[in-house]
C-alpha atoms as a PDB file:
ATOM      1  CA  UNK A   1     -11.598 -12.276  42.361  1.00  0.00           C
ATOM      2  CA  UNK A   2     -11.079 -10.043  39.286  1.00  0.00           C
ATOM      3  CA  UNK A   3     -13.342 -12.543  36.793  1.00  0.00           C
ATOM      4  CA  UNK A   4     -16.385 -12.015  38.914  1.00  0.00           C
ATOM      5  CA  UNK A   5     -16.524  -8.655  36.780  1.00  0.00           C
ATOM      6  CA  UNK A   6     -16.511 -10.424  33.564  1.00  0.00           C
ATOM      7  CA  UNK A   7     -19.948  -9.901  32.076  1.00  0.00           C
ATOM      8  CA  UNK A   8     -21.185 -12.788  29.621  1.00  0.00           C
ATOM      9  CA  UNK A   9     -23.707 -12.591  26.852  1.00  0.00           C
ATOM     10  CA  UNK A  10     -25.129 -15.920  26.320  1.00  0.00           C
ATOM     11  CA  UNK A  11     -27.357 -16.157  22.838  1.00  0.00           C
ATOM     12  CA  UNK A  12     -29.197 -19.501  21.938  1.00  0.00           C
ATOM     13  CA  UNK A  13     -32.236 -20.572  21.141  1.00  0.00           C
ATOM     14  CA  UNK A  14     -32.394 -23.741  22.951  1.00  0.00           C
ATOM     15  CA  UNK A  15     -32.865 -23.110  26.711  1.00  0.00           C
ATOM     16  CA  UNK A  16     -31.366 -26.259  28.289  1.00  0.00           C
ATOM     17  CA  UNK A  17     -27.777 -25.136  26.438  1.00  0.00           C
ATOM     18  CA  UNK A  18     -28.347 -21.560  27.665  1.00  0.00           C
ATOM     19  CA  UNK A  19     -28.704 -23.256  31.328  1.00  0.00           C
ATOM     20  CA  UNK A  20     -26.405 -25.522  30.675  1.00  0.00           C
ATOM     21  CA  UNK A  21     -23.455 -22.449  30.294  1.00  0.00           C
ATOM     22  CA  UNK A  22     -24.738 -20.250  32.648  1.00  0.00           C
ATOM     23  CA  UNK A  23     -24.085 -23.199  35.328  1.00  0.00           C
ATOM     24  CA  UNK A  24     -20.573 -23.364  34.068  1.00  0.00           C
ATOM     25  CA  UNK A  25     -19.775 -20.176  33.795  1.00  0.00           C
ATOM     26  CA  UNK A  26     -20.994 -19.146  37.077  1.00  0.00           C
ATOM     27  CA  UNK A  27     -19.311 -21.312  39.040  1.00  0.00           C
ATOM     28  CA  UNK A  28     -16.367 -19.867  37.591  1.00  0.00           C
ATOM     29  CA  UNK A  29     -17.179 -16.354  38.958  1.00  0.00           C
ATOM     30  CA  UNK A  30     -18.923 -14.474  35.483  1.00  0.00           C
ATOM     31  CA  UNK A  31     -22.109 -13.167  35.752  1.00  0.00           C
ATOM     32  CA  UNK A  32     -24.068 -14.274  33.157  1.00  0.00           C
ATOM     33  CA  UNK A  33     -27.277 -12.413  31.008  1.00  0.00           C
ATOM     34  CA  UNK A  34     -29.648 -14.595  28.134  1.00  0.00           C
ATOM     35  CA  UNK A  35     -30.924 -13.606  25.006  1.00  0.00           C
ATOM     36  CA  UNK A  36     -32.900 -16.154  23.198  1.00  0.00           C
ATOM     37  CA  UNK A  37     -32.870 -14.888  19.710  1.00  0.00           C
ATOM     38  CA  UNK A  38     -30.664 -12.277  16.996  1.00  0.00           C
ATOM     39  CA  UNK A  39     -32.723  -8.974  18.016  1.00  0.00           C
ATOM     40  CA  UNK A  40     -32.897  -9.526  21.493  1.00  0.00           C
ATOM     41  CA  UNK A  41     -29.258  -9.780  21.825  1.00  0.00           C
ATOM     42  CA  UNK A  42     -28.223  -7.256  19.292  1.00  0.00           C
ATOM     43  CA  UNK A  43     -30.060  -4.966  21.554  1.00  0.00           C
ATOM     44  CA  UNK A  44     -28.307  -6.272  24.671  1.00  0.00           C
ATOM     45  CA  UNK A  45     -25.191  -6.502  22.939  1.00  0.00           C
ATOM     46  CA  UNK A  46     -25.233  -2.821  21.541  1.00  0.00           C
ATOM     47  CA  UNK A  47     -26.618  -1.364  24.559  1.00  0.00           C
ATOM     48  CA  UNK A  48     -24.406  -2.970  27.377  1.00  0.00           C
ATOM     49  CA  UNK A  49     -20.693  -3.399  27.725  1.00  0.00           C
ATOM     50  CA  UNK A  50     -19.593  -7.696  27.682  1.00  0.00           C
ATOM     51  CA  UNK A  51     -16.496  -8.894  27.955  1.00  0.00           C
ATOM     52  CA  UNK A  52     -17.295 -11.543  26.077  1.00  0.00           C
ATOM     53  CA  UNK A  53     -20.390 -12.659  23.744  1.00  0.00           C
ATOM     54  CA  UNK A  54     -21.189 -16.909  23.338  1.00  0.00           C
ATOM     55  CA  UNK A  55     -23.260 -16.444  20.224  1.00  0.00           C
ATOM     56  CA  UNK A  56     -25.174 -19.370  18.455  1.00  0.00           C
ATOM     57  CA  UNK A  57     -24.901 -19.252  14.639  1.00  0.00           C
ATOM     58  CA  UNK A  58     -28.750 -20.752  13.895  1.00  0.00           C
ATOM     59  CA  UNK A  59     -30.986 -18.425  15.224  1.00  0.00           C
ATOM     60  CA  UNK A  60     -34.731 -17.225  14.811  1.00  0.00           C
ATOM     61  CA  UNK A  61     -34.924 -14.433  12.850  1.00  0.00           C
ATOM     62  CA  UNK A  62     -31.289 -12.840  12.699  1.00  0.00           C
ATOM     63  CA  UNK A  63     -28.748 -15.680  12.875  1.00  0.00           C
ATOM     64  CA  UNK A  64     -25.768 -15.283  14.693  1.00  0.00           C
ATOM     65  CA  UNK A  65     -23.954 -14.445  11.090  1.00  0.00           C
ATOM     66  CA  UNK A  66     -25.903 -11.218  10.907  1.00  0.00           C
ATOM     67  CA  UNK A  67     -25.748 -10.579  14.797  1.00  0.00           C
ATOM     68  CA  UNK A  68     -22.081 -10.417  14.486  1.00  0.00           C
ATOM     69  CA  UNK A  69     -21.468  -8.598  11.631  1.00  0.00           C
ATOM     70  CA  UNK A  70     -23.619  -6.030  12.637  1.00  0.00           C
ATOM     71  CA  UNK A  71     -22.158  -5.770  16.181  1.00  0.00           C
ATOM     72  CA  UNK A  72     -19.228  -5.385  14.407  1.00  0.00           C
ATOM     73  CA  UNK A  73     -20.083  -2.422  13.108  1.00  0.00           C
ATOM     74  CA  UNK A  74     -20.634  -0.714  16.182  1.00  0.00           C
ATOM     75  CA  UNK A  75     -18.314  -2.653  18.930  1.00  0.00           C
ATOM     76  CA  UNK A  76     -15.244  -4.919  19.192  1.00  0.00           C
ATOM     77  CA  UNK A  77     -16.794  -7.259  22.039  1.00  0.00           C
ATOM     78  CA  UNK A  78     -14.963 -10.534  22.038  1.00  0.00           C
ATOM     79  CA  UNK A  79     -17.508 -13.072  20.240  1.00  0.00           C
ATOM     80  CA  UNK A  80     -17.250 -16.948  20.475  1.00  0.00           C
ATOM     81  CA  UNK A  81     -19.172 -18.712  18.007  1.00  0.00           C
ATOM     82  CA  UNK A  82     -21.558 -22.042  18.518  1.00  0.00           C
ATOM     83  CA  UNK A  83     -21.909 -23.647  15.596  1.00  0.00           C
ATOM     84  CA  UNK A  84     -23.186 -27.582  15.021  1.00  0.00           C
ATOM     85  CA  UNK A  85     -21.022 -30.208  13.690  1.00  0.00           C
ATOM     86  CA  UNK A  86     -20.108 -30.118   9.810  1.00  0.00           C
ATOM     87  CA  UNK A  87     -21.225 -26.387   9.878  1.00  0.00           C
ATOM     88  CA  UNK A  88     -17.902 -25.796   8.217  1.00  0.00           C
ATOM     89  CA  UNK A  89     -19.205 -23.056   5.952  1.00  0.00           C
ATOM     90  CA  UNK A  90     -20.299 -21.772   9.324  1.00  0.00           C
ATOM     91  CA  UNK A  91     -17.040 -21.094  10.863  1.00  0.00           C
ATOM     92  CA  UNK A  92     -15.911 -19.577   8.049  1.00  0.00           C
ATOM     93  CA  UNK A  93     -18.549 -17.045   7.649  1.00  0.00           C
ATOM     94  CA  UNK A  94     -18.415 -16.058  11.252  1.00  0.00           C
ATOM     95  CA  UNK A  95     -14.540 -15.567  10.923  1.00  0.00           C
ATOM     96  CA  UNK A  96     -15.228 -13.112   8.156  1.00  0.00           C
ATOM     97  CA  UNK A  97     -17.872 -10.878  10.030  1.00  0.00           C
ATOM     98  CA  UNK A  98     -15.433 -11.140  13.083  1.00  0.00           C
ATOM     99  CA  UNK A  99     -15.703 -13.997  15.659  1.00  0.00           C
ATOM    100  CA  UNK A 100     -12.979 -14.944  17.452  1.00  0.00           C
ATOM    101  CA  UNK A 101     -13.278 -18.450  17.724  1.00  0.00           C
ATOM    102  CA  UNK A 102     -15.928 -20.858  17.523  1.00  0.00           C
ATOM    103  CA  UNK A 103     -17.054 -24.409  20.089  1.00  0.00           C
ATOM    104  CA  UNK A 104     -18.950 -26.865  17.714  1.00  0.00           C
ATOM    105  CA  UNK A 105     -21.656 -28.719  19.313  1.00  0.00           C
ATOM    106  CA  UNK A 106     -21.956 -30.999  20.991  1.00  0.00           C
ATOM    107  CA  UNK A 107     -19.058 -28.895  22.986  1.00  0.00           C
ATOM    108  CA  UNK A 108     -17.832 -30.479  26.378  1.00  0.00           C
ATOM    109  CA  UNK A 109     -18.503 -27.236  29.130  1.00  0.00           C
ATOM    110  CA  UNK A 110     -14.517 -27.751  29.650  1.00  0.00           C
ATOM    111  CA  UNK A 111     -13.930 -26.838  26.485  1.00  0.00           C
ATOM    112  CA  UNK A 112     -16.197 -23.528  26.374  1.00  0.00           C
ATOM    113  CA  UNK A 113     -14.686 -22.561  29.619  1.00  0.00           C
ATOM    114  CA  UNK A 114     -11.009 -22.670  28.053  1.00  0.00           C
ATOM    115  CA  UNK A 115     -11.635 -21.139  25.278  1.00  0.00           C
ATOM    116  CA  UNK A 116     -13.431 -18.488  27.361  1.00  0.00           C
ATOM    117  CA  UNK A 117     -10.670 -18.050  29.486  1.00  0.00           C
ATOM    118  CA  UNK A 118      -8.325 -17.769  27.078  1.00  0.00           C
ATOM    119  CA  UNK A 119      -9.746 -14.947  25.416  1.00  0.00           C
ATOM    120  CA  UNK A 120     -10.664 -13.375  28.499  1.00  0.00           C
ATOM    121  CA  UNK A 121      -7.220 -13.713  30.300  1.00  0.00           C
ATOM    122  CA  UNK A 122      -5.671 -10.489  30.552  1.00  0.00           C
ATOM    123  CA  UNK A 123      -1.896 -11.338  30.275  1.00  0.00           C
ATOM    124  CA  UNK A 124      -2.803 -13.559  26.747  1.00  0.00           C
ATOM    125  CA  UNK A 125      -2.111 -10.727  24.742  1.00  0.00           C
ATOM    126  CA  UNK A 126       1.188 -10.504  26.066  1.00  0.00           C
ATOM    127  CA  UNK A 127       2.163 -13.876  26.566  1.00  0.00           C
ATOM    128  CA  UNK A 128       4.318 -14.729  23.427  1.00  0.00           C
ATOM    129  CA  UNK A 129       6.390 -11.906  24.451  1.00  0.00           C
ATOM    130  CA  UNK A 130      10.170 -11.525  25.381  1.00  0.00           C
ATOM    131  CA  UNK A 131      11.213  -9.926  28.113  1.00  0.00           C
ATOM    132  CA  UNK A 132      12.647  -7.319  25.480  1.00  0.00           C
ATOM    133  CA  UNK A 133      10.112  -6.760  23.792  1.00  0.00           C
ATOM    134  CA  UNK A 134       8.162  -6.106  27.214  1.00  0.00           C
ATOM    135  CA  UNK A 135      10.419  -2.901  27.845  1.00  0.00           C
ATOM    136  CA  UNK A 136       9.229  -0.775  25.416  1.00  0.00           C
ATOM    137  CA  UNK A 137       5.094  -0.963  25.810  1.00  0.00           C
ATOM    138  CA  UNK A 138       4.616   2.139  23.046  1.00  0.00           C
ATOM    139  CA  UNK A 139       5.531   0.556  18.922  1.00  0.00           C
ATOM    140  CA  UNK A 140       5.736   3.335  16.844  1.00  0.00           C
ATOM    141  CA  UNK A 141       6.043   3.585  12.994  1.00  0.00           C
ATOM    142  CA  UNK A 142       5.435   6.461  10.559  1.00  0.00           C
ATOM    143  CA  UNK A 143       1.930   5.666  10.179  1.00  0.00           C
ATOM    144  CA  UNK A 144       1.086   3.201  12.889  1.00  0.00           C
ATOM    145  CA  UNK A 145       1.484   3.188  16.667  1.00  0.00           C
ATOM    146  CA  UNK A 146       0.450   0.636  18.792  1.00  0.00           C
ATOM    147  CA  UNK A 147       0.191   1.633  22.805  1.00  0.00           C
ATOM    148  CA  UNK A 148       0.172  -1.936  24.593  1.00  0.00           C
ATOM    149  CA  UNK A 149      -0.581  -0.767  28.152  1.00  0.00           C
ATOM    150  CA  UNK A 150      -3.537   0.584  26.894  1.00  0.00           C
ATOM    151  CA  UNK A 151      -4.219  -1.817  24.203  1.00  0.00           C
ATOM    152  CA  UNK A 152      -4.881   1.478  21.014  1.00  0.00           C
ATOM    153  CA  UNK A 153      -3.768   1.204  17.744  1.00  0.00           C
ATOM    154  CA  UNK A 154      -3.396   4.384  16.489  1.00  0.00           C
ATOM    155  CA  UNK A 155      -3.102   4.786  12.266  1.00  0.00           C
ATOM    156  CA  UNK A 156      -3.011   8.050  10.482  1.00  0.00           C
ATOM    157  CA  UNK A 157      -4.094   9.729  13.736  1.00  0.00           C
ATOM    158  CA  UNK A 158      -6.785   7.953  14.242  1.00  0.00           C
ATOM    159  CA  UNK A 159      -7.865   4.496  16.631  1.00  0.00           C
ATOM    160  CA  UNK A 160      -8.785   1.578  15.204  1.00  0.00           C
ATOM    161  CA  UNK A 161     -11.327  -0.406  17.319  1.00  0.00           C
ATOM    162  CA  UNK A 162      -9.667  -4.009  16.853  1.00  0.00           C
ATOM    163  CA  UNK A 163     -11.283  -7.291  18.231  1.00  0.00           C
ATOM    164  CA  UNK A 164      -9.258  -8.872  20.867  1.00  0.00           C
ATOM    165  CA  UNK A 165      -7.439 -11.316  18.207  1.00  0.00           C
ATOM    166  CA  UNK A 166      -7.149  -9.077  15.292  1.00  0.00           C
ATOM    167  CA  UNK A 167      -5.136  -6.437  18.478  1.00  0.00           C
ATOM    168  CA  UNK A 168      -3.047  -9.796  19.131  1.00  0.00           C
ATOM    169  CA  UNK A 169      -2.471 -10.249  16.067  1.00  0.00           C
ATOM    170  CA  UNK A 170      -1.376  -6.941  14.731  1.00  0.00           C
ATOM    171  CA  UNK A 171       0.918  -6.578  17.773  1.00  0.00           C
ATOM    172  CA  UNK A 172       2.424  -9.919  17.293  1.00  0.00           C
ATOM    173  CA  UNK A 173       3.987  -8.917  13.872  1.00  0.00           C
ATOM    174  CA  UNK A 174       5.024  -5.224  14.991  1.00  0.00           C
ATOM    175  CA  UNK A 175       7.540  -6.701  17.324  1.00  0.00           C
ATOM    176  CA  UNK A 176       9.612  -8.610  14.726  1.00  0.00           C
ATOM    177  CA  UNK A 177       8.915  -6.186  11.876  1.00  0.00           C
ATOM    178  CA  UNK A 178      10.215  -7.558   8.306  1.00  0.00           C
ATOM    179  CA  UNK A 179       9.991 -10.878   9.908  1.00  0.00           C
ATOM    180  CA  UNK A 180       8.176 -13.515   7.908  1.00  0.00           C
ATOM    181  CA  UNK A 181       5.413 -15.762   9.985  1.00  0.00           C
ATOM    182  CA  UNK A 182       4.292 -18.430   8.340  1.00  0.00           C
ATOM    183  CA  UNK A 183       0.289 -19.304   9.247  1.00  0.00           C
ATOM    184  CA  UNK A 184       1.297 -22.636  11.051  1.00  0.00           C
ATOM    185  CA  UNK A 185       3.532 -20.165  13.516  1.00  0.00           C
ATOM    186  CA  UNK A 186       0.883 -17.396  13.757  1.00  0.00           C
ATOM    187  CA  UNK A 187      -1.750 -19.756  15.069  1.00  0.00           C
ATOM    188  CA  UNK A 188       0.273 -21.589  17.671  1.00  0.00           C
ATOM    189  CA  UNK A 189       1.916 -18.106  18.729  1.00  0.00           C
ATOM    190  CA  UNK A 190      -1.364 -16.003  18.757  1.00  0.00           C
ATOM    191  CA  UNK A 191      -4.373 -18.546  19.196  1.00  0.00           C
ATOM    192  CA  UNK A 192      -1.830 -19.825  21.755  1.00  0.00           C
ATOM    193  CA  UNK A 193      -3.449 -23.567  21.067  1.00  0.00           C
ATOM    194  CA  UNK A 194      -4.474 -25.609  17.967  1.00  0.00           C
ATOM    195  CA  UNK A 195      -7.254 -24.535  16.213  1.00  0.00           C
ATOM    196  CA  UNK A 196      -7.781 -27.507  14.104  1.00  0.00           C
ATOM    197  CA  UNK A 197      -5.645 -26.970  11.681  1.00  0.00           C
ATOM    198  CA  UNK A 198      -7.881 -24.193   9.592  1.00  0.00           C
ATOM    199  CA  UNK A 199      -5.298 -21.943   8.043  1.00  0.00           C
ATOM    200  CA  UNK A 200      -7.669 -19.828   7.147  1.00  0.00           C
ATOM    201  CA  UNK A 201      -8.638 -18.523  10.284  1.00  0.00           C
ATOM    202  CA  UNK A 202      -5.515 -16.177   9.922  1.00  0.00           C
ATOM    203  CA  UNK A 203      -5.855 -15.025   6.392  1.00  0.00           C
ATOM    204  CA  UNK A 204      -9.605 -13.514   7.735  1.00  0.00           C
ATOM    205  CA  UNK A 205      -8.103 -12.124  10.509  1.00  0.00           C
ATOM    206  CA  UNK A 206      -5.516 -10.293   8.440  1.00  0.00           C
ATOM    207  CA  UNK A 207      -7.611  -9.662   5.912  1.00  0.00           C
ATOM    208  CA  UNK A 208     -10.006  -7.624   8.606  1.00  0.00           C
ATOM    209  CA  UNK A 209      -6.975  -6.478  10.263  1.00  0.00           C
ATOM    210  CA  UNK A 210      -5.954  -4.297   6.680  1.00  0.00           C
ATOM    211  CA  UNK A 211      -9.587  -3.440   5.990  1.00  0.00           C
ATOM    212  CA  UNK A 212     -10.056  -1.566   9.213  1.00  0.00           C
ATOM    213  CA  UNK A 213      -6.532  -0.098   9.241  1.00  0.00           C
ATOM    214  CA  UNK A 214      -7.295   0.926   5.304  1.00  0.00           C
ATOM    215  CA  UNK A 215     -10.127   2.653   6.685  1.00  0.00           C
ATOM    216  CA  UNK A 216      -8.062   5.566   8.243  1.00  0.00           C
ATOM    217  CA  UNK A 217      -4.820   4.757   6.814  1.00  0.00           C
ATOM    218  CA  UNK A 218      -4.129   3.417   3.699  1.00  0.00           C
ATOM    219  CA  UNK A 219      -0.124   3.415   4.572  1.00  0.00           C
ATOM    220  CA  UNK A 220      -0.414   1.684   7.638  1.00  0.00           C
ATOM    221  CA  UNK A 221      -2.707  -1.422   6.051  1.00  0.00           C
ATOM    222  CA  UNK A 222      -0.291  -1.673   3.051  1.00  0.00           C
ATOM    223  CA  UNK A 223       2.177  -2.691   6.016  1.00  0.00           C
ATOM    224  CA  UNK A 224       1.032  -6.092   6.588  1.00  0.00           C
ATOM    225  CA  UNK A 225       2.154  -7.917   3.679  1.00  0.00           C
ATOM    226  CA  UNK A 226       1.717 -10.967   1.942  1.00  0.00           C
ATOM    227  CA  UNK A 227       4.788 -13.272   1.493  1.00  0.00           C
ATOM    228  CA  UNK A 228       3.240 -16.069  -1.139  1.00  0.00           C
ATOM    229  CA  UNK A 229       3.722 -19.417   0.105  1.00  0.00           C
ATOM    230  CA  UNK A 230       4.849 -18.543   3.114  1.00  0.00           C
ATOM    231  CA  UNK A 231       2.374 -16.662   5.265  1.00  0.00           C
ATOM    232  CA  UNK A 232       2.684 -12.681   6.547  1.00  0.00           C
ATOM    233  CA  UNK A 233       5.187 -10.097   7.763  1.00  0.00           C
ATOM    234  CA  UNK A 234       4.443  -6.375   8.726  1.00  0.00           C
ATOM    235  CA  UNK A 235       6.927  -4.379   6.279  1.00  0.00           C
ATOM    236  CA  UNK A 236       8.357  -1.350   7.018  1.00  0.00           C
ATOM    237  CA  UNK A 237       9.915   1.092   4.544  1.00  0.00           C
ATOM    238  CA  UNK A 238      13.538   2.162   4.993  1.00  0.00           C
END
C-alpha cells in the first residue's frame, strides 16, 4: 500500500486533537510525527522530508502564520491549515504565506482525511486532463517549460519550487493557453471540490504563482495575466 509511505507532520498545541488525527490518519496507512508548538515543528519540518504538514494557526510562540511562511522559504511541503471558526482573517493570511487549504475547527476527522487525500493523491494533478492533453507530458514556451512526469517548472533556466496547488495551478492554464478561466471555473477544476465559495483563494495562489516565477523570470510571470472581471489566462506572445 503506496500511502503507508506518506509521512505526516501533525502541529497543535492541544494534545487530545493531535491524538485525535494521528488515530485517523493511521488507520489510513500514514505514519504520523507531533510537534506541539512553531519551533519544534519548524525544526522537524525543515529538517525532514513530509508529504504533507496539518499545521494549527494559534500556536505558542511562532503561530502557524510564521511557521508557514518561513517553511516557505526553504520547502514546498504541502501544508493544510487548522484554523477555529470565524478565523476568517486566518485563512486568508495562511493563503498568502502558502497553505494549501485549511479544516476549521471543530473539523469532522472525515473531512481532514479528504482533504488530505486529495492533496496527497498522486493522479489529482492530472485529473482535469484530456486524454490530449495527456500525450504530450513536456509544455514548452519561450520562457517557461513545464515537465509533468516529473512535476518541474522550469523559467529562464531555472526551477521554480511550486507548492502542490500553485504546480496545479500553473499547469492547468498552460494547457489551454490564451484561454480565459474565470475564478468560479479555476476552483472547481483545480481544488477539484468547493471551497466555500472564497474567490480569493485563487487570486493568492496566482499572485504567489507570478512572484516566484518573477523571481527567475520576469517573462515567464508576465504570462499569467489578468482578464478584469473575468478571472485569469496564461498569455502567450505570437
Amino acid at each position: 500500500m503506496t500511502e503507508q509511505l506518506h509521512r505526516i507532520l501533525i502541529v497543535d498545541d492541544e494534545e487530545r486533537i493531535r491524538r485525535l488525527l494521528k488515530m485517523y490518519l493511521e488507520k489510513e496507512g500514514y505514519m504520523i510525527e507531533e510537534a506541539e508548538d512553531g519551533e519544534s515543528a519548524l525544526r522537524l519540518a525543515t529538517g525532514s522530508d513530509f508529504d504533507l504538514i496539518l499545521l494549527d494557526v494559534m500556536l505558542p510562540g511562532i503561530d502557524g502564520i510564521e511557521v508557514c511562511s518561513r517553511l516557505r522559504q526553504v520547502k514546498a511541503t504541502p501544508v493544510i491549515m487548522l484554523t477555529a471558526k470565524g478565523e476568517e482573517m486566518n485563512r486568508v493570511q495562511g493563503f498568502e504565506v502558502g497553505a494549501d487549504d485549511y479544516v476549521v475547527k471543530p473539523f469532522s476527522p472525515r473531512e481532514v482525511i479528504y482533504r488530505v487525500k486529495a492533496i496527497l493523491r498522486r493522479s489529482s494533478a492530472t485529473a482535469f486532463l484530456t486524454k490530449e492533453a495527456l500525450t504530450s507530458n513536456n509544455i514548452v514556451f519561450p520562457h517557461l517549460i513545464i515537465e509533468h512526469d516529473a512535476h518541474r517548472v522550469m523559467a529562464g533556466g531555472q526551477e521554480v519550487s511550486l507548492t502542490p496547488k500553485e504546480y496545479e495551478l500553473l499547469h492547468y492554464l498552460a494547457i489551454s493557453p490564451d484561454k480565459v478561466f474565470s475564478r468560479e471555473e479555476l476552483l472547481k477544476d483545480v481544488w477539484n471540490y468547493e471551497f466555500f465559495g472564497d474567490l480569493r483563494t485563487v487570486d493568492t495562489h496566482v499572485k504567489r504563482l507570478r512572484e516566484k516565477l518573477n523571481k527567475v523570470s520576469p517573462e515567464a510571470a508576465t504570462m499569467i495575466t489578468t482578464v478584469w472581471g473575468v478571472g485569469y489566462k496564461l498569455e502567450v506572445q505570437k
